[in-house]
PDB file of N, CA and C in Angstrom:
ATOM      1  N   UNK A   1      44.418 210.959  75.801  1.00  0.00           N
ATOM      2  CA  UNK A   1      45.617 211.280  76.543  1.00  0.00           C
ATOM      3  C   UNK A   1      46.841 210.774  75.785  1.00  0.00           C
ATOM      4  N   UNK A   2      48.039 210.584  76.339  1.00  0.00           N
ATOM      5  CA  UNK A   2      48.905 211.104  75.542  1.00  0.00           C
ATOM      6  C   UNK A   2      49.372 209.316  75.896  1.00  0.00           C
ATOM      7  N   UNK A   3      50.153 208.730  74.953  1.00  0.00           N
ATOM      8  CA  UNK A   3      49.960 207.096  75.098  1.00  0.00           C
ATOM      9  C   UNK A   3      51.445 206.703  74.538  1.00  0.00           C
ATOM     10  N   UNK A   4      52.108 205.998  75.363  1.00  0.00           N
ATOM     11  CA  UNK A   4      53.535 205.617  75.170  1.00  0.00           C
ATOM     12  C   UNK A   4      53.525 204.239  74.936  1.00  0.00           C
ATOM     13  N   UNK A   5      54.107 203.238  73.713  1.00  0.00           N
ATOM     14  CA  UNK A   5      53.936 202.167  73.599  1.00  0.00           C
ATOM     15  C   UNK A   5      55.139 201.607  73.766  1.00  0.00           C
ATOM     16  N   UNK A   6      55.734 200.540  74.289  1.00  0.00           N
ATOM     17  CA  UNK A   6      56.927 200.073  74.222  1.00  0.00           C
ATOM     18  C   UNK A   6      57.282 199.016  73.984  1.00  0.00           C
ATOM     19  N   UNK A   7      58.600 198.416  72.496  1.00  0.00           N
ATOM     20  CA  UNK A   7      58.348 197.173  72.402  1.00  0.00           C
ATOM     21  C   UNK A   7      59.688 196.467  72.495  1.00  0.00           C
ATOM     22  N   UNK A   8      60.641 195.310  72.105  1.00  0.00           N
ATOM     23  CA  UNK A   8      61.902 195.458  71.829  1.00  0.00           C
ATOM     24  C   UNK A   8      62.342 194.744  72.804  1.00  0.00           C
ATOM     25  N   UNK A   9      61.519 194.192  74.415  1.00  0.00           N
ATOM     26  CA  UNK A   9      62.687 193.830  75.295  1.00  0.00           C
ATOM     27  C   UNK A   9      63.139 191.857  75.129  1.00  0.00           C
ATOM     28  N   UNK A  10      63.527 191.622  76.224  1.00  0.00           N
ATOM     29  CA  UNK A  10      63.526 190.451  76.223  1.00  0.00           C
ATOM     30  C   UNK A  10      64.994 189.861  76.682  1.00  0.00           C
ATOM     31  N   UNK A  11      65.823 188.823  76.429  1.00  0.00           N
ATOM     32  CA  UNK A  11      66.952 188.400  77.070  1.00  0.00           C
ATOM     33  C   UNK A  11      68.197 188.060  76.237  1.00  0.00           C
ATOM     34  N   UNK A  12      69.233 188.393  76.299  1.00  0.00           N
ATOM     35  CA  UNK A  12      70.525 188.475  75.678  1.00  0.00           C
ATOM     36  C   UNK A  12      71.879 187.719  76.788  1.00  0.00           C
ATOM     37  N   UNK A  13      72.852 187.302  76.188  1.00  0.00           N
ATOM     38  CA  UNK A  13      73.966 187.486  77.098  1.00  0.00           C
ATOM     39  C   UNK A  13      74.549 188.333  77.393  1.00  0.00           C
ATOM     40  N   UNK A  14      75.884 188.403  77.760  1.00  0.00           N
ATOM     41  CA  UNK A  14      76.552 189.738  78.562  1.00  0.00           C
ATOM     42  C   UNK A  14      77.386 189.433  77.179  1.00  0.00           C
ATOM     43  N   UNK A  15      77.226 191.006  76.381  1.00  0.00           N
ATOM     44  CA  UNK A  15      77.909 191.294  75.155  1.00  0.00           C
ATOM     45  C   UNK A  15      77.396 191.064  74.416  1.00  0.00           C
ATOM     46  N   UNK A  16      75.546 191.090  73.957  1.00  0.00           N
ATOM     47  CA  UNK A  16      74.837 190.932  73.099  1.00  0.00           C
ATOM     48  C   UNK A  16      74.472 192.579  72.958  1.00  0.00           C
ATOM     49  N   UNK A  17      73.273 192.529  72.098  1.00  0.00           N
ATOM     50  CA  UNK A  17      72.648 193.662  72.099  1.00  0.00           C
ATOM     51  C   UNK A  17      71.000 193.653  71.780  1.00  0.00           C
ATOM     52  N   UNK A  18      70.360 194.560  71.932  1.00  0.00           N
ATOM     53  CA  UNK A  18      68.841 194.721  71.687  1.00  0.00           C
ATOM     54  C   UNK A  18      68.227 196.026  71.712  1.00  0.00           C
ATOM     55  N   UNK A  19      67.459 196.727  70.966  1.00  0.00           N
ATOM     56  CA  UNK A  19      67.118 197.362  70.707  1.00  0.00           C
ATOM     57  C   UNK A  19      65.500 197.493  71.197  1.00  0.00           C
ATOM     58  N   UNK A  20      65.208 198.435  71.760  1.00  0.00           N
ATOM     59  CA  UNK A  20      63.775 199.202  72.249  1.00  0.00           C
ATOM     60  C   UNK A  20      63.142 200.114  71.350  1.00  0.00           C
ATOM     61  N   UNK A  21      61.760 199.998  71.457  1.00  0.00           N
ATOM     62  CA  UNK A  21      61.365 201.359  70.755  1.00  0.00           C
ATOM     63  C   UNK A  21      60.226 202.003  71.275  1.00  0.00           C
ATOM     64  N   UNK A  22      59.784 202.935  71.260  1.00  0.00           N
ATOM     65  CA  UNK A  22      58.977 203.819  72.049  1.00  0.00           C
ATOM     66  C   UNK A  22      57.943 204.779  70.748  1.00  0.00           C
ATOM     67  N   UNK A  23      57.040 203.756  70.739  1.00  0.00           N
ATOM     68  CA  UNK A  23      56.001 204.815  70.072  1.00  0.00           C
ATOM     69  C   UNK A  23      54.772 205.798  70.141  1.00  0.00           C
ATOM     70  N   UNK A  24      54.878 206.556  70.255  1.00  0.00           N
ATOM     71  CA  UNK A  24      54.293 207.769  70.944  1.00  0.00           C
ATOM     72  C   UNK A  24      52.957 208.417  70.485  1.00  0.00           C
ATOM     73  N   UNK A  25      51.718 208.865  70.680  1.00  0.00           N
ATOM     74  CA  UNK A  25      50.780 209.629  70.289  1.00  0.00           C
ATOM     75  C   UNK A  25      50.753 210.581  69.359  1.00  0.00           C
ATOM     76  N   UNK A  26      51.784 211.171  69.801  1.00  0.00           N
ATOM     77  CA  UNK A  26      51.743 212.477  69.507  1.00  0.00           C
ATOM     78  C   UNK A  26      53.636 212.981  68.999  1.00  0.00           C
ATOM     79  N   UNK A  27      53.286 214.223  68.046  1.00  0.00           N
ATOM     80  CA  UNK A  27      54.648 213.927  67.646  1.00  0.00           C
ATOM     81  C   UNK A  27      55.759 214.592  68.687  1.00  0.00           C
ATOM     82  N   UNK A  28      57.105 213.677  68.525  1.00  0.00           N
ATOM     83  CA  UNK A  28      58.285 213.451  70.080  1.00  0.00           C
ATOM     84  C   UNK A  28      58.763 215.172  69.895  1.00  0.00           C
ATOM     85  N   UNK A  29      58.661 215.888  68.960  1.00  0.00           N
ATOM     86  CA  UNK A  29      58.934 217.206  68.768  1.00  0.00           C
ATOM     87  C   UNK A  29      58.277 218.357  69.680  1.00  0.00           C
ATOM     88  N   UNK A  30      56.775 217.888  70.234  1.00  0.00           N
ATOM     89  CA  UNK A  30      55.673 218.597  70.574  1.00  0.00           C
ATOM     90  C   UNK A  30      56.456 218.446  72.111  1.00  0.00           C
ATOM     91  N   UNK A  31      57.437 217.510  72.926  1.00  0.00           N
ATOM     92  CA  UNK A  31      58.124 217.014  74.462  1.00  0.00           C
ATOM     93  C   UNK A  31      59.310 217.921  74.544  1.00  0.00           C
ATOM     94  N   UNK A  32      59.390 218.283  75.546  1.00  0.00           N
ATOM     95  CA  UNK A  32      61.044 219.342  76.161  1.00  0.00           C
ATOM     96  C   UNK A  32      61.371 218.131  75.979  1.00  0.00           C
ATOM     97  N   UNK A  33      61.088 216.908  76.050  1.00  0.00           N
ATOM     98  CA  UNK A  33      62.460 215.780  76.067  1.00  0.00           C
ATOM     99  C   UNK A  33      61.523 214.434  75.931  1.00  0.00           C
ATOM    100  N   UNK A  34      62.354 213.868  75.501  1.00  0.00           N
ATOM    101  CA  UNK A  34      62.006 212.214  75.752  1.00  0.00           C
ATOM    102  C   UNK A  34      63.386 211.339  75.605  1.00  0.00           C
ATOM    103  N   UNK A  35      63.008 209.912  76.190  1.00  0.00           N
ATOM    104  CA  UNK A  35      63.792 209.170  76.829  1.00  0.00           C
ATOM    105  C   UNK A  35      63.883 207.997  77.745  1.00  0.00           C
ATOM    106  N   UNK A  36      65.076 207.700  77.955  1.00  0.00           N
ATOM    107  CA  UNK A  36      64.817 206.229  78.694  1.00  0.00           C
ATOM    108  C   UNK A  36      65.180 206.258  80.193  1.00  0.00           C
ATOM    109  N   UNK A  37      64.397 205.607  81.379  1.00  0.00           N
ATOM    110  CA  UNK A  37      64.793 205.277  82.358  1.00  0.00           C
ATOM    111  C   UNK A  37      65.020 203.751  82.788  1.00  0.00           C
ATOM    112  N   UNK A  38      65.916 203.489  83.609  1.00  0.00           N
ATOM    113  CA  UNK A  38      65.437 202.008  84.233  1.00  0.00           C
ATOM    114  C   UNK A  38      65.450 201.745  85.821  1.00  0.00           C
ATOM    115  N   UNK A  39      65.202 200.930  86.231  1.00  0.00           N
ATOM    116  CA  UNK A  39      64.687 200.369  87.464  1.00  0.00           C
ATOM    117  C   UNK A  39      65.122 198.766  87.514  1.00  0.00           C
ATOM    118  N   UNK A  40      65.821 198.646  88.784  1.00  0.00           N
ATOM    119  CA  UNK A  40      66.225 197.285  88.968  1.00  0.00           C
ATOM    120  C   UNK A  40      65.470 196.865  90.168  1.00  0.00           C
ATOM    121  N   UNK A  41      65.256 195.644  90.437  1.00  0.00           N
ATOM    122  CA  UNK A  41      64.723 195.185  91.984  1.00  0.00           C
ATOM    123  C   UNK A  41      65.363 195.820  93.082  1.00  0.00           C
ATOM    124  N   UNK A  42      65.150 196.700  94.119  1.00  0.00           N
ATOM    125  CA  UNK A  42      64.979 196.838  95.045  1.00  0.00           C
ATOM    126  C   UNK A  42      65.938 198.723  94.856  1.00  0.00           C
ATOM    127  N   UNK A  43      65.889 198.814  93.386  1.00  0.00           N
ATOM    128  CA  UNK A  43      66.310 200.162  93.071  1.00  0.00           C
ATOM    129  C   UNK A  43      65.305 201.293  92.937  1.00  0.00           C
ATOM    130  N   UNK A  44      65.685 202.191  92.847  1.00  0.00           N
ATOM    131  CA  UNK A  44      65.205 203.771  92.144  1.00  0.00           C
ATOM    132  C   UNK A  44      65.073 203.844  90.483  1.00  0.00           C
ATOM    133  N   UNK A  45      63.861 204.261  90.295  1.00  0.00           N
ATOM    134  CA  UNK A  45      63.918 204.266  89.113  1.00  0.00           C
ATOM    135  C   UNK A  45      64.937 205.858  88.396  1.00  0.00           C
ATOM    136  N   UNK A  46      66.217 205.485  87.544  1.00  0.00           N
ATOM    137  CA  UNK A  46      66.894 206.533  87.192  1.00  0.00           C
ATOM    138  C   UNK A  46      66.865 206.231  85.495  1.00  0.00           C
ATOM    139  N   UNK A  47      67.604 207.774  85.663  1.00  0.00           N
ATOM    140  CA  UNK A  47      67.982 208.289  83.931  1.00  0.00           C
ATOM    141  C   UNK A  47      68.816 207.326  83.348  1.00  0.00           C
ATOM    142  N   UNK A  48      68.235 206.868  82.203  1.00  0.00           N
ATOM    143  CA  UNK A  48      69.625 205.990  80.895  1.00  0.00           C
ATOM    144  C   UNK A  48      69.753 206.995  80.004  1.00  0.00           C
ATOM    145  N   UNK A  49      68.934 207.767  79.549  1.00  0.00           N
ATOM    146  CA  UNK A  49      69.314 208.293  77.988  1.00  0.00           C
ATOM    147  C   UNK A  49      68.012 209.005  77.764  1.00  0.00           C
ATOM    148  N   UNK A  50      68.253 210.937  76.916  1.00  0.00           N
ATOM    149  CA  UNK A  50      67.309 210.984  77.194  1.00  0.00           C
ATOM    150  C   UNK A  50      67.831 212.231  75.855  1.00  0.00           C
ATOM    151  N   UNK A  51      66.901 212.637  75.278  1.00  0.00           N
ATOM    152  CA  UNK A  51      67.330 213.475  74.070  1.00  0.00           C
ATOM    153  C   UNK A  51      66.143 214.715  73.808  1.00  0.00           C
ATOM    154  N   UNK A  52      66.974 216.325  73.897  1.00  0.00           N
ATOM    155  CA  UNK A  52      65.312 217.405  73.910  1.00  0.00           C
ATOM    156  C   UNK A  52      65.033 217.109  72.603  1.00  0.00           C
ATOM    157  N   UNK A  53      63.937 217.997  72.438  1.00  0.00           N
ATOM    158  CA  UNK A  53      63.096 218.475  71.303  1.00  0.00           C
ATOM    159  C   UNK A  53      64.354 219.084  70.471  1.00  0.00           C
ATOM    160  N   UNK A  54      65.110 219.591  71.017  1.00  0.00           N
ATOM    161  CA  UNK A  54      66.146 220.046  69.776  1.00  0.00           C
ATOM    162  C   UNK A  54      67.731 219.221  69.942  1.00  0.00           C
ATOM    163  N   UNK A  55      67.407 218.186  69.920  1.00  0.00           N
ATOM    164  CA  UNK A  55      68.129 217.155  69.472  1.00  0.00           C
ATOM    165  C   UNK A  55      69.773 217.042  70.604  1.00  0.00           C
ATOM    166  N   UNK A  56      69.589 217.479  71.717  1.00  0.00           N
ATOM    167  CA  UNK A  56      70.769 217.448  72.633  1.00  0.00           C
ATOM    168  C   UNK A  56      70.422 215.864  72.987  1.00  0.00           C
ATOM    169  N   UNK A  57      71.362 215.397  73.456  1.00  0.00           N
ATOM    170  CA  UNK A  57      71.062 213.969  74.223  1.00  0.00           C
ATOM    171  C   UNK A  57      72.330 214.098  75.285  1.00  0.00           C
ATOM    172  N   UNK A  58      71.767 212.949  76.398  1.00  0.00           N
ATOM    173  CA  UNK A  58      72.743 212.734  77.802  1.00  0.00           C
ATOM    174  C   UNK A  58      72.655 211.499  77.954  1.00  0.00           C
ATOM    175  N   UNK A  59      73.452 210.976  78.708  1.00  0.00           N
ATOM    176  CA  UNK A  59      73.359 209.173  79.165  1.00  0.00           C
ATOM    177  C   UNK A  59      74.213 209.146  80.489  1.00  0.00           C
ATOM    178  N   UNK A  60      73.406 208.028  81.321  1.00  0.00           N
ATOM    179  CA  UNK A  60      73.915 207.948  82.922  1.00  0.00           C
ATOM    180  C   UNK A  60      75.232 207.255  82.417  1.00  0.00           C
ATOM    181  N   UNK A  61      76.260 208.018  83.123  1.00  0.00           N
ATOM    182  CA  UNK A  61      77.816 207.661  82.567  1.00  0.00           C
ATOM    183  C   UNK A  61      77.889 205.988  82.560  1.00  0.00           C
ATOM    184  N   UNK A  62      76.957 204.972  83.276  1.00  0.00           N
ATOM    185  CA  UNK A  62      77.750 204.012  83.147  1.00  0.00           C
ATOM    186  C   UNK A  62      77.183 202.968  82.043  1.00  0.00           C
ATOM    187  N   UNK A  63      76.242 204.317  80.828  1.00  0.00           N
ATOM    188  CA  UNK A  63      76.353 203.624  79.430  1.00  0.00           C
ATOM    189  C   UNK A  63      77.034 204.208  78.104  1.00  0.00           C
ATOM    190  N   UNK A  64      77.703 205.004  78.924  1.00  0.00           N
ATOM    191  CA  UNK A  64      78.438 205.937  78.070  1.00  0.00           C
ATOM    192  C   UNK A  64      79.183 205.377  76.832  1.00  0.00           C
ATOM    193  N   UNK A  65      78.803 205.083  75.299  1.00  0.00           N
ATOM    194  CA  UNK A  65      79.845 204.374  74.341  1.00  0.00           C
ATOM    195  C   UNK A  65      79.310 203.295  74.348  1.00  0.00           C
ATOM    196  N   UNK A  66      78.241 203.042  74.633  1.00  0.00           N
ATOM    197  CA  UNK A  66      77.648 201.285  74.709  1.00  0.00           C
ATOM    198  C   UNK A  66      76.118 201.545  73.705  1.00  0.00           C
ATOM    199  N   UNK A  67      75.440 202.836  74.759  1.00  0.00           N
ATOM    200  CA  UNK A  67      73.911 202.720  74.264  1.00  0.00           C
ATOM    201  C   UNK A  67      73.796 203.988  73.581  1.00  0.00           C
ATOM    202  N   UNK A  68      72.691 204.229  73.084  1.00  0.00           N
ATOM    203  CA  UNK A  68      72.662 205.308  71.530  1.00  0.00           C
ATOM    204  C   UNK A  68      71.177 205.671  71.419  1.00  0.00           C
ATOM    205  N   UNK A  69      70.532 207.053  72.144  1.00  0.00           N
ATOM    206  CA  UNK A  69      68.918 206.970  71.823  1.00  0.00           C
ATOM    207  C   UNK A  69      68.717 208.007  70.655  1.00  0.00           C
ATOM    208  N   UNK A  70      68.014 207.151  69.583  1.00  0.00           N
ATOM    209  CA  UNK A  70      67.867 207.846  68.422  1.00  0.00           C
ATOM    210  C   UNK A  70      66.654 208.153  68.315  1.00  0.00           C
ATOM    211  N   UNK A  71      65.459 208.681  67.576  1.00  0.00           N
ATOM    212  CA  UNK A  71      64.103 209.177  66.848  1.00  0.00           C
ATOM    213  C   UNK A  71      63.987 209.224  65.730  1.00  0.00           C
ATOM    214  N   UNK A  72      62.626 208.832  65.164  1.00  0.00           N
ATOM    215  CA  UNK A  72      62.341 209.028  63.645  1.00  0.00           C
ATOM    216  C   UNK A  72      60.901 209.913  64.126  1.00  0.00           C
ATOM    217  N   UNK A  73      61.408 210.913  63.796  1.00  0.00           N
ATOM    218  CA  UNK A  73      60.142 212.275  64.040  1.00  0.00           C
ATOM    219  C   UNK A  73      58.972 211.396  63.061  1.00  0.00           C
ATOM    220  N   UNK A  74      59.694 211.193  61.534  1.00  0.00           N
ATOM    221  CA  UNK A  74      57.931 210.871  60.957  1.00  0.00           C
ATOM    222  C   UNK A  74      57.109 209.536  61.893  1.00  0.00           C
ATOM    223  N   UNK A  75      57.966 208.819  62.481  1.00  0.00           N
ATOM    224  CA  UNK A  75      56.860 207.814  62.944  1.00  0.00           C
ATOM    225  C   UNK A  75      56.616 207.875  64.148  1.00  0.00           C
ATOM    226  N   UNK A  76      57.110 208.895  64.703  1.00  0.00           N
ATOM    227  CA  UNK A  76      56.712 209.105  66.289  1.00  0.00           C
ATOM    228  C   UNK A  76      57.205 208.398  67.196  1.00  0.00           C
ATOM    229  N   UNK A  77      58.605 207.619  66.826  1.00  0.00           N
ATOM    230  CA  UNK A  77      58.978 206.904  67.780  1.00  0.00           C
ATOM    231  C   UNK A  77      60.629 207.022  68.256  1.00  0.00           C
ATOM    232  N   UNK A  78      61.109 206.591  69.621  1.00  0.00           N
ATOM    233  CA  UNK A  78      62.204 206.885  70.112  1.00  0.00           C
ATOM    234  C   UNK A  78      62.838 205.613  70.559  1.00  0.00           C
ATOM    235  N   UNK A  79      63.867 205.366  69.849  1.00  0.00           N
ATOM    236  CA  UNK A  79      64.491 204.098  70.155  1.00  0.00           C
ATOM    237  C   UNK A  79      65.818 204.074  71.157  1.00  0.00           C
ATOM    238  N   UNK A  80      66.202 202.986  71.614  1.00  0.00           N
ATOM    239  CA  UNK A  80      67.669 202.803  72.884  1.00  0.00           C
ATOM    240  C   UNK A  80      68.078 201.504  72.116  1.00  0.00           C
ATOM    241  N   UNK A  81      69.159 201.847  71.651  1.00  0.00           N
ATOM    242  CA  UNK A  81      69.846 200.833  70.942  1.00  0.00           C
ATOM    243  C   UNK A  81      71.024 200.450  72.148  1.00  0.00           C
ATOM    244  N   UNK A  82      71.101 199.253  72.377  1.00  0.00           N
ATOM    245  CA  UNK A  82      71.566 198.795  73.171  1.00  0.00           C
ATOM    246  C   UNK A  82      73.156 197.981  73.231  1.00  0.00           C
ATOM    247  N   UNK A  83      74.303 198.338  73.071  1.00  0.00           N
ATOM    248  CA  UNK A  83      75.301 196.898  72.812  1.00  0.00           C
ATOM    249  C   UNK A  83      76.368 196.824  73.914  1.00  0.00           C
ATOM    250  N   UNK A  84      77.287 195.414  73.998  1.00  0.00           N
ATOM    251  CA  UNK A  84      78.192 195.418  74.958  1.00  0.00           C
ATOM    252  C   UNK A  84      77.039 195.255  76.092  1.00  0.00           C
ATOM    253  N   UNK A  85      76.264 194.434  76.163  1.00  0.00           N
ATOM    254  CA  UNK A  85      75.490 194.791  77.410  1.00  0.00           C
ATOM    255  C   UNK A  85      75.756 193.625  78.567  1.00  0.00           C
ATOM    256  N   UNK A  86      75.856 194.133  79.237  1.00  0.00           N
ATOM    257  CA  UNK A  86      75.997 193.455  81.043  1.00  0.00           C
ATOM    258  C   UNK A  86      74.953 193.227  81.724  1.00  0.00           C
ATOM    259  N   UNK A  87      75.670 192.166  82.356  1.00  0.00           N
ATOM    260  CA  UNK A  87      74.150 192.226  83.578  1.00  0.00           C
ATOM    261  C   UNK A  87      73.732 193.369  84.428  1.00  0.00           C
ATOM    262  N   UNK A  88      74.883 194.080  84.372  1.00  0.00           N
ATOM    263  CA  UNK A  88      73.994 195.704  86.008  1.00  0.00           C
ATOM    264  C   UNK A  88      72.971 195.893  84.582  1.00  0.00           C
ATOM    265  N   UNK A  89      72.953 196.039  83.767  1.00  0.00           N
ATOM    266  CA  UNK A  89      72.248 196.344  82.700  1.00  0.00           C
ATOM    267  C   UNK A  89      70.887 195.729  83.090  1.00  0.00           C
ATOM    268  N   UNK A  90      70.352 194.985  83.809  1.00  0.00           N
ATOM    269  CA  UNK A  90      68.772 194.001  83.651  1.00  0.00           C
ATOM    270  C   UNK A  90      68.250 195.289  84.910  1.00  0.00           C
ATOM    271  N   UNK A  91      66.875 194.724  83.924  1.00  0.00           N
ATOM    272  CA  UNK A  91      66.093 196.096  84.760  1.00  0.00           C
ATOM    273  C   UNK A  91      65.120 195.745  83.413  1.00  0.00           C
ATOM    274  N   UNK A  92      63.580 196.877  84.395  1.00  0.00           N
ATOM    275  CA  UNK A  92      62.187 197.505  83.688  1.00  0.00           C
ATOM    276  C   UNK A  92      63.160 198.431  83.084  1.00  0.00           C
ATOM    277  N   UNK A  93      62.928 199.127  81.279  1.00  0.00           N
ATOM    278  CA  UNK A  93      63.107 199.988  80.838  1.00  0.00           C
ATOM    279  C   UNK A  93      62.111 200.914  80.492  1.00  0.00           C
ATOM    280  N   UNK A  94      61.709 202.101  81.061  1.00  0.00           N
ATOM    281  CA  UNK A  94      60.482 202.829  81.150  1.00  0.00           C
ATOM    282  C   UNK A  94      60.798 204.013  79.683  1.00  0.00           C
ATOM    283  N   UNK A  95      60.039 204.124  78.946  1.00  0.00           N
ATOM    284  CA  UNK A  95      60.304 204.946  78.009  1.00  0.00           C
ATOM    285  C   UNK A  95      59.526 206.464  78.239  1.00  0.00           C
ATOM    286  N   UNK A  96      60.042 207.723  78.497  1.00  0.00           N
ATOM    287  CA  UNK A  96      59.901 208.505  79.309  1.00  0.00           C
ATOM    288  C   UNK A  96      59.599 210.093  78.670  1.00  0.00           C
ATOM    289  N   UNK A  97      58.277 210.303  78.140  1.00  0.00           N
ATOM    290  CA  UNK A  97      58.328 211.878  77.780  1.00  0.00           C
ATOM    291  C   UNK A  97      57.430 213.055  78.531  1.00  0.00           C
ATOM    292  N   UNK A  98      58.354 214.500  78.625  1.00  0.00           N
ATOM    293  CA  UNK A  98      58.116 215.458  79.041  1.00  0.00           C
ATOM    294  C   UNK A  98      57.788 216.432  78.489  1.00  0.00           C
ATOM    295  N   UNK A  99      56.324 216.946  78.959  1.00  0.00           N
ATOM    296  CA  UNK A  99      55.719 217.703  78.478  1.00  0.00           C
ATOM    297  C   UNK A  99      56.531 219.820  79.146  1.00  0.00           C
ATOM    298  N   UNK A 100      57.246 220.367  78.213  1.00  0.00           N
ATOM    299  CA  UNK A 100      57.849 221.234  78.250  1.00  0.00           C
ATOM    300  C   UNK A 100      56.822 222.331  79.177  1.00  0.00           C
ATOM    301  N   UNK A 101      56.200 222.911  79.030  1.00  0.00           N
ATOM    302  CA  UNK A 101      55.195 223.557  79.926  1.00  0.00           C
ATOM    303  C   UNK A 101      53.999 223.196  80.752  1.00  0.00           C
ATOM    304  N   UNK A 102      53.986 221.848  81.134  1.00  0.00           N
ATOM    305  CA  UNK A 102      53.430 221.715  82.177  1.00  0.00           C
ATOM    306  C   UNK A 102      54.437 220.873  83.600  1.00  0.00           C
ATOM    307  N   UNK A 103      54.949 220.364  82.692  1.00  0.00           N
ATOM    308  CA  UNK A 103      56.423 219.542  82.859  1.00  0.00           C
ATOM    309  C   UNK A 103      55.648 217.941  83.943  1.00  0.00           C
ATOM    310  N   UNK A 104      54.723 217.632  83.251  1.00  0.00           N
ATOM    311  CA  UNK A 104      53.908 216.354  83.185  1.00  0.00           C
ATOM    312  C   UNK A 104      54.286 215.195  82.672  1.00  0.00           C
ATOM    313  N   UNK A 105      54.510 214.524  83.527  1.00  0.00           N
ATOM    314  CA  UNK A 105      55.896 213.077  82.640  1.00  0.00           C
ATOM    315  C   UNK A 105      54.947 211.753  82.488  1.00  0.00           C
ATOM    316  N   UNK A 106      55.123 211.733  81.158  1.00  0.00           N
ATOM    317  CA  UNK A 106      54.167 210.568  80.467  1.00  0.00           C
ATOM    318  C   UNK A 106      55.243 208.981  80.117  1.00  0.00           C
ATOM    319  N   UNK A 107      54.930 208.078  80.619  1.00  0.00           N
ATOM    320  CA  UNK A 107      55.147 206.825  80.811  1.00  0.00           C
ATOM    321  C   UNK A 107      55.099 205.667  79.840  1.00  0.00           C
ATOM    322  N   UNK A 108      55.788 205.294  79.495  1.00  0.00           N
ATOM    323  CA  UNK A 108      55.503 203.779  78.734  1.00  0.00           C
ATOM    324  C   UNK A 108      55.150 202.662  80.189  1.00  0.00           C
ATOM    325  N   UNK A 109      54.801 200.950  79.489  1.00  0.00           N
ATOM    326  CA  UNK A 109      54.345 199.950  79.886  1.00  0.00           C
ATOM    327  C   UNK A 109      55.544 199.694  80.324  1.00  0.00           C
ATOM    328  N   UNK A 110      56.850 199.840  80.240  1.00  0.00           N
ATOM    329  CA  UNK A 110      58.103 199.007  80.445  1.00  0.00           C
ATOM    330  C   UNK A 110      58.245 197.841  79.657  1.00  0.00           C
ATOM    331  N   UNK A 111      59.628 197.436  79.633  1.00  0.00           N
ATOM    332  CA  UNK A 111      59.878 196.452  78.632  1.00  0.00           C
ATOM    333  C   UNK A 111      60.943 195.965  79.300  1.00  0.00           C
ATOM    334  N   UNK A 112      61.083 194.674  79.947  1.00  0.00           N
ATOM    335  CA  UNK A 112      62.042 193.912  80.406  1.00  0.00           C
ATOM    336  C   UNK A 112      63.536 193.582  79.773  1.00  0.00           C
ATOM    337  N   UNK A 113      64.153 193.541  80.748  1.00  0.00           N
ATOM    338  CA  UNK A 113      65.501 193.452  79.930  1.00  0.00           C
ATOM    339  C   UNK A 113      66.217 192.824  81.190  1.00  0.00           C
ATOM    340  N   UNK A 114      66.577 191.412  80.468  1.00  0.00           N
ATOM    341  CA  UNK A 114      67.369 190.525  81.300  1.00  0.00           C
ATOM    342  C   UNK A 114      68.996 190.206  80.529  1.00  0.00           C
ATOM    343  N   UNK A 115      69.884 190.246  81.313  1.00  0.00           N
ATOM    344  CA  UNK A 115      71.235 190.267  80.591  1.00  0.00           C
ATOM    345  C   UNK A 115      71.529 189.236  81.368  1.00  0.00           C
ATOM    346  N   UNK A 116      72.562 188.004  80.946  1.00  0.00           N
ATOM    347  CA  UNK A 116      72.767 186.867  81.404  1.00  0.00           C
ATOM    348  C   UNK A 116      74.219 187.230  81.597  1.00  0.00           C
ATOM    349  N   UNK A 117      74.741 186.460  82.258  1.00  0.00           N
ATOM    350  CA  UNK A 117      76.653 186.328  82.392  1.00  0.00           C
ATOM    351  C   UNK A 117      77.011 185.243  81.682  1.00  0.00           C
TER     352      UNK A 117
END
């Protein structure tokens, strides 16, 4: 099956930065999309950043100019570069790909992300 690895998290202050990465089975080209979600305690898990197979990308406006999700097709992996970061910022970061014709959404482990004040 199709296997999302995720590594990169851990704890910063408010105005540090950190970087995620998401390495994937299968190549990120073969997904209508892949990408990042997060989830805070007692939240919904929503959209951060999320980029198709042909290279469009979007971000929930309130990381707009801060965070940056890039790919390296040869190694199969999708990164969320992170800076300027705040505390609304702490949250599970779920690394997130979609399978274009079945539209079957495959999951990373999450990777913690704590932002201090």
């Amino acid at each position: 099956q199709v296997k999302l690895v995720e590594s990169g998290g851990g704890s910063v202050q408010a105005g540090g930065s950190l970087e995620l990465s998401c390495a994937t089975s299968r190549s990120i080209l073969s997904f209508a999309a892949t990408g990042w979600y997060r989830q805070a305690p007692g939240k919904q898990r929503d959209l951060v950043a999320e980029i198709t197979s042909g290279g469009d990308t979007n971000y929930v406006d309130s990381v707009k100019g801060r965070f940056t999700i890039a790919r390296d097709n040869a190694k199969n992996t999708v990164y969320l570069q992170m800076s300027s970061l705040k505390p609304e910022d702490t949250a599970v970061y779920y690394c997130d790909a979609r399978s274009g014709y079945t539209n079957v959404e495959f999951w990373g482990q999450g990777a913690h992300v704590t932002v201090s004040s």
